[in-house]
Protein backbone atom coordinates (compact mmCIF):
# COMPACT_ATOMS: atom_id res chain seq x y z
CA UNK A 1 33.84 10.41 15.61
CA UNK A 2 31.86 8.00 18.01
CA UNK A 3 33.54 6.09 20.73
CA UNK A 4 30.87 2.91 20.76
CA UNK A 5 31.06 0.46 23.39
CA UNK A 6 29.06 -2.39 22.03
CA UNK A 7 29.90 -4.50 25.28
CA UNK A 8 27.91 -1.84 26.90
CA UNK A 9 25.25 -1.16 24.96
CA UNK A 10 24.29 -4.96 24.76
CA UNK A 11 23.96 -5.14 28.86
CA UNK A 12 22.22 -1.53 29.21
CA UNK A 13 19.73 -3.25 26.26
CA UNK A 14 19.89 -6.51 28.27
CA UNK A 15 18.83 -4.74 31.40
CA UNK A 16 16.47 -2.23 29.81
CA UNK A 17 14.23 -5.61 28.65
CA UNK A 18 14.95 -7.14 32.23
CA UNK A 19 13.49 -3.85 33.77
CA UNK A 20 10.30 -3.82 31.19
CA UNK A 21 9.50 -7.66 32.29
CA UNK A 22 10.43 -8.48 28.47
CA UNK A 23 11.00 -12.21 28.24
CA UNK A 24 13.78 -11.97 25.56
CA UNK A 25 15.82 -8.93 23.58
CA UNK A 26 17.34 -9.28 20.30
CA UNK A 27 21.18 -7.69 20.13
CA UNK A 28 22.73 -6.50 16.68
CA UNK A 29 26.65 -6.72 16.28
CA UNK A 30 28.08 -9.21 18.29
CA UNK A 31 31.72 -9.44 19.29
CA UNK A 32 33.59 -12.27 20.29
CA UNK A 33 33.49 -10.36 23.89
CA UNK A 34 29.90 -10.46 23.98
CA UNK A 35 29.61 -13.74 23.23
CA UNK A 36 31.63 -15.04 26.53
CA UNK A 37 30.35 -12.51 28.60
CA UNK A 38 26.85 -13.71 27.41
CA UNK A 39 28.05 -17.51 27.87
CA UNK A 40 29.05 -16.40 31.45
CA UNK A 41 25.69 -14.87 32.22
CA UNK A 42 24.14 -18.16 31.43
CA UNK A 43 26.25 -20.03 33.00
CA UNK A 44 25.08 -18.67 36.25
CA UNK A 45 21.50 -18.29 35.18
CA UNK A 46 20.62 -14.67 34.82
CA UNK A 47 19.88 -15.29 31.02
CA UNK A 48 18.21 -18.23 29.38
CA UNK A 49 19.24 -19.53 26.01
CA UNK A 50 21.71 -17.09 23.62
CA UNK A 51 20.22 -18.08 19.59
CA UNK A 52 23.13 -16.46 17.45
CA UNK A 53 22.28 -15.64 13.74
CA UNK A 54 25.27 -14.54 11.62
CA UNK A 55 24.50 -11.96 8.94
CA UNK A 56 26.96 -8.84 7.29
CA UNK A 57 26.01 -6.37 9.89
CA UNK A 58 28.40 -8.58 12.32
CA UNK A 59 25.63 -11.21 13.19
CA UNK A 60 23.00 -10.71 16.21
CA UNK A 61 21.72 -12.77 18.90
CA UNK A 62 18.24 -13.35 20.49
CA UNK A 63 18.47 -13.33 24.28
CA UNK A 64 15.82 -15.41 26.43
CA UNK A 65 15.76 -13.27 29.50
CA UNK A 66 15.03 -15.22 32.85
CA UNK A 67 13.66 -12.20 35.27
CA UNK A 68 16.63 -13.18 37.03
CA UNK A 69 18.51 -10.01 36.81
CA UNK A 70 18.30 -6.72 39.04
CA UNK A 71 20.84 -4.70 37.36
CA UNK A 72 23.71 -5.47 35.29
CA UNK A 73 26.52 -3.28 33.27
CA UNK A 74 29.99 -2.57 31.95
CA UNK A 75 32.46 -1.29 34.69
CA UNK A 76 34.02 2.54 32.95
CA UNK A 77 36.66 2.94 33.14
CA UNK A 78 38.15 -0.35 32.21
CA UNK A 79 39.84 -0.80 35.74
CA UNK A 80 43.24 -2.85 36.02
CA UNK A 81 42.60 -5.54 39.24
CA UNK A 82 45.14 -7.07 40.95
CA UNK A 83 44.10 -10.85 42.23
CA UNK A 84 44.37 -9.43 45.93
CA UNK A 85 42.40 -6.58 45.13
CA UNK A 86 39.45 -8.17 43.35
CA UNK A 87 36.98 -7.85 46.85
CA UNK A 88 37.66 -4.30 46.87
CA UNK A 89 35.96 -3.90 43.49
CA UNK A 90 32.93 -6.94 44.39
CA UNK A 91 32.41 -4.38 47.56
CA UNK A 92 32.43 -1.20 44.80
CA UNK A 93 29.91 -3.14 42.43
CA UNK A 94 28.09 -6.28 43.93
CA UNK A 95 25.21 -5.39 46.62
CA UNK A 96 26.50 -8.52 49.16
CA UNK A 97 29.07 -10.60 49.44
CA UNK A 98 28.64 -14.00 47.14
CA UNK A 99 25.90 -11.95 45.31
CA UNK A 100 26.26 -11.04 41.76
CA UNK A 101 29.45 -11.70 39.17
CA UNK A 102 32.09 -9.37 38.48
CA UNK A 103 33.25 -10.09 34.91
CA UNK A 104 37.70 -9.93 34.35
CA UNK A 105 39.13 -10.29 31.33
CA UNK A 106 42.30 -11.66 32.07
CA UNK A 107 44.99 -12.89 29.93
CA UNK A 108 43.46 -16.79 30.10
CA UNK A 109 39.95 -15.11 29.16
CA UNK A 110 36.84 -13.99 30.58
CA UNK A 111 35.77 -15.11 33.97
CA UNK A 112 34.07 -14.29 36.96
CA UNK A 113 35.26 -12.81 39.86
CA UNK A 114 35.20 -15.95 41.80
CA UNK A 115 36.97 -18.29 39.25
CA UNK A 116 40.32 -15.02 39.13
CA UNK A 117 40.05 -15.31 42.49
CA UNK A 118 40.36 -18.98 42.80
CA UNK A 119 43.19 -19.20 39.59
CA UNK A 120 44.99 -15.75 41.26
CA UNK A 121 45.75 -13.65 38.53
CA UNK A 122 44.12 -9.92 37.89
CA UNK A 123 42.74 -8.50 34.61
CA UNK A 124 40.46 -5.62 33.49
CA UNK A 125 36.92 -5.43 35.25
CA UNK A 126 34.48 -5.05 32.44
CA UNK A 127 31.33 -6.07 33.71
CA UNK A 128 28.98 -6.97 36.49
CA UNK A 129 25.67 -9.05 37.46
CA UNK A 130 23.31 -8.90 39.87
């Protein structure tokens, strides 16, 4: 039995592509996590437009990919964070300070590190940006 992380295997594919100078990747499987995580990363401009196709194999999406990204990932294990302990983790997994998004799933949704921050609650740290 497999333990698949789809959440991760979309950003190692995203930043694969980013590495290789590819201008857009195509991602199979797409979970409603994915999507806002995606949304997010567009948001703040380290990928272009998100094209979502829905098919039986759980639909897929076609990624335009900006160059804008150095690295990016899914934080294992899925660490609980505190609001007041959120720059601990930004030190752990951003290179500078204001550099980069931590992604928290909280219990009012995905956000950024900035926006849990702002709103004070803690979630689970599932991805980062840079």
């Amino acid at each position: 039995m497999s333990n698949n992380d789809t959440l991760a295997a979309c950003l190692s594919k995203i930043d694969n592509a980013s590495k290789m100078s590819k201008n857009q990747v195509i991602i199979q499987g797409v979970s409603k996590m994915i999507k806002k995580v995606l949304d997010i990363l567009n948001k703040h401009e380290y990928v272009g437009k998100c094209t979502y196709e829905e098919n039986s194999k759980g639909g897929m999406v076609e990624i335009e990919l900006l160059d804008r990204i150095n690295r990016c990932g899914s934080v294992k294990p899925r660490y609980k964070v505190k609001a007041n302990e959120i720059e601990k983790y930004e030190q752990r997994y951003l290179p500078a300070k204001s550099y980069g998004v931590l992604l928290i799933s909280t219990s009012k949704g995905v956000m950024t590190n900035s926006e849990a921050k702002e709103k004070g609650i803690g979630g689970k740290l599932i991805a980062y940006c840079y």
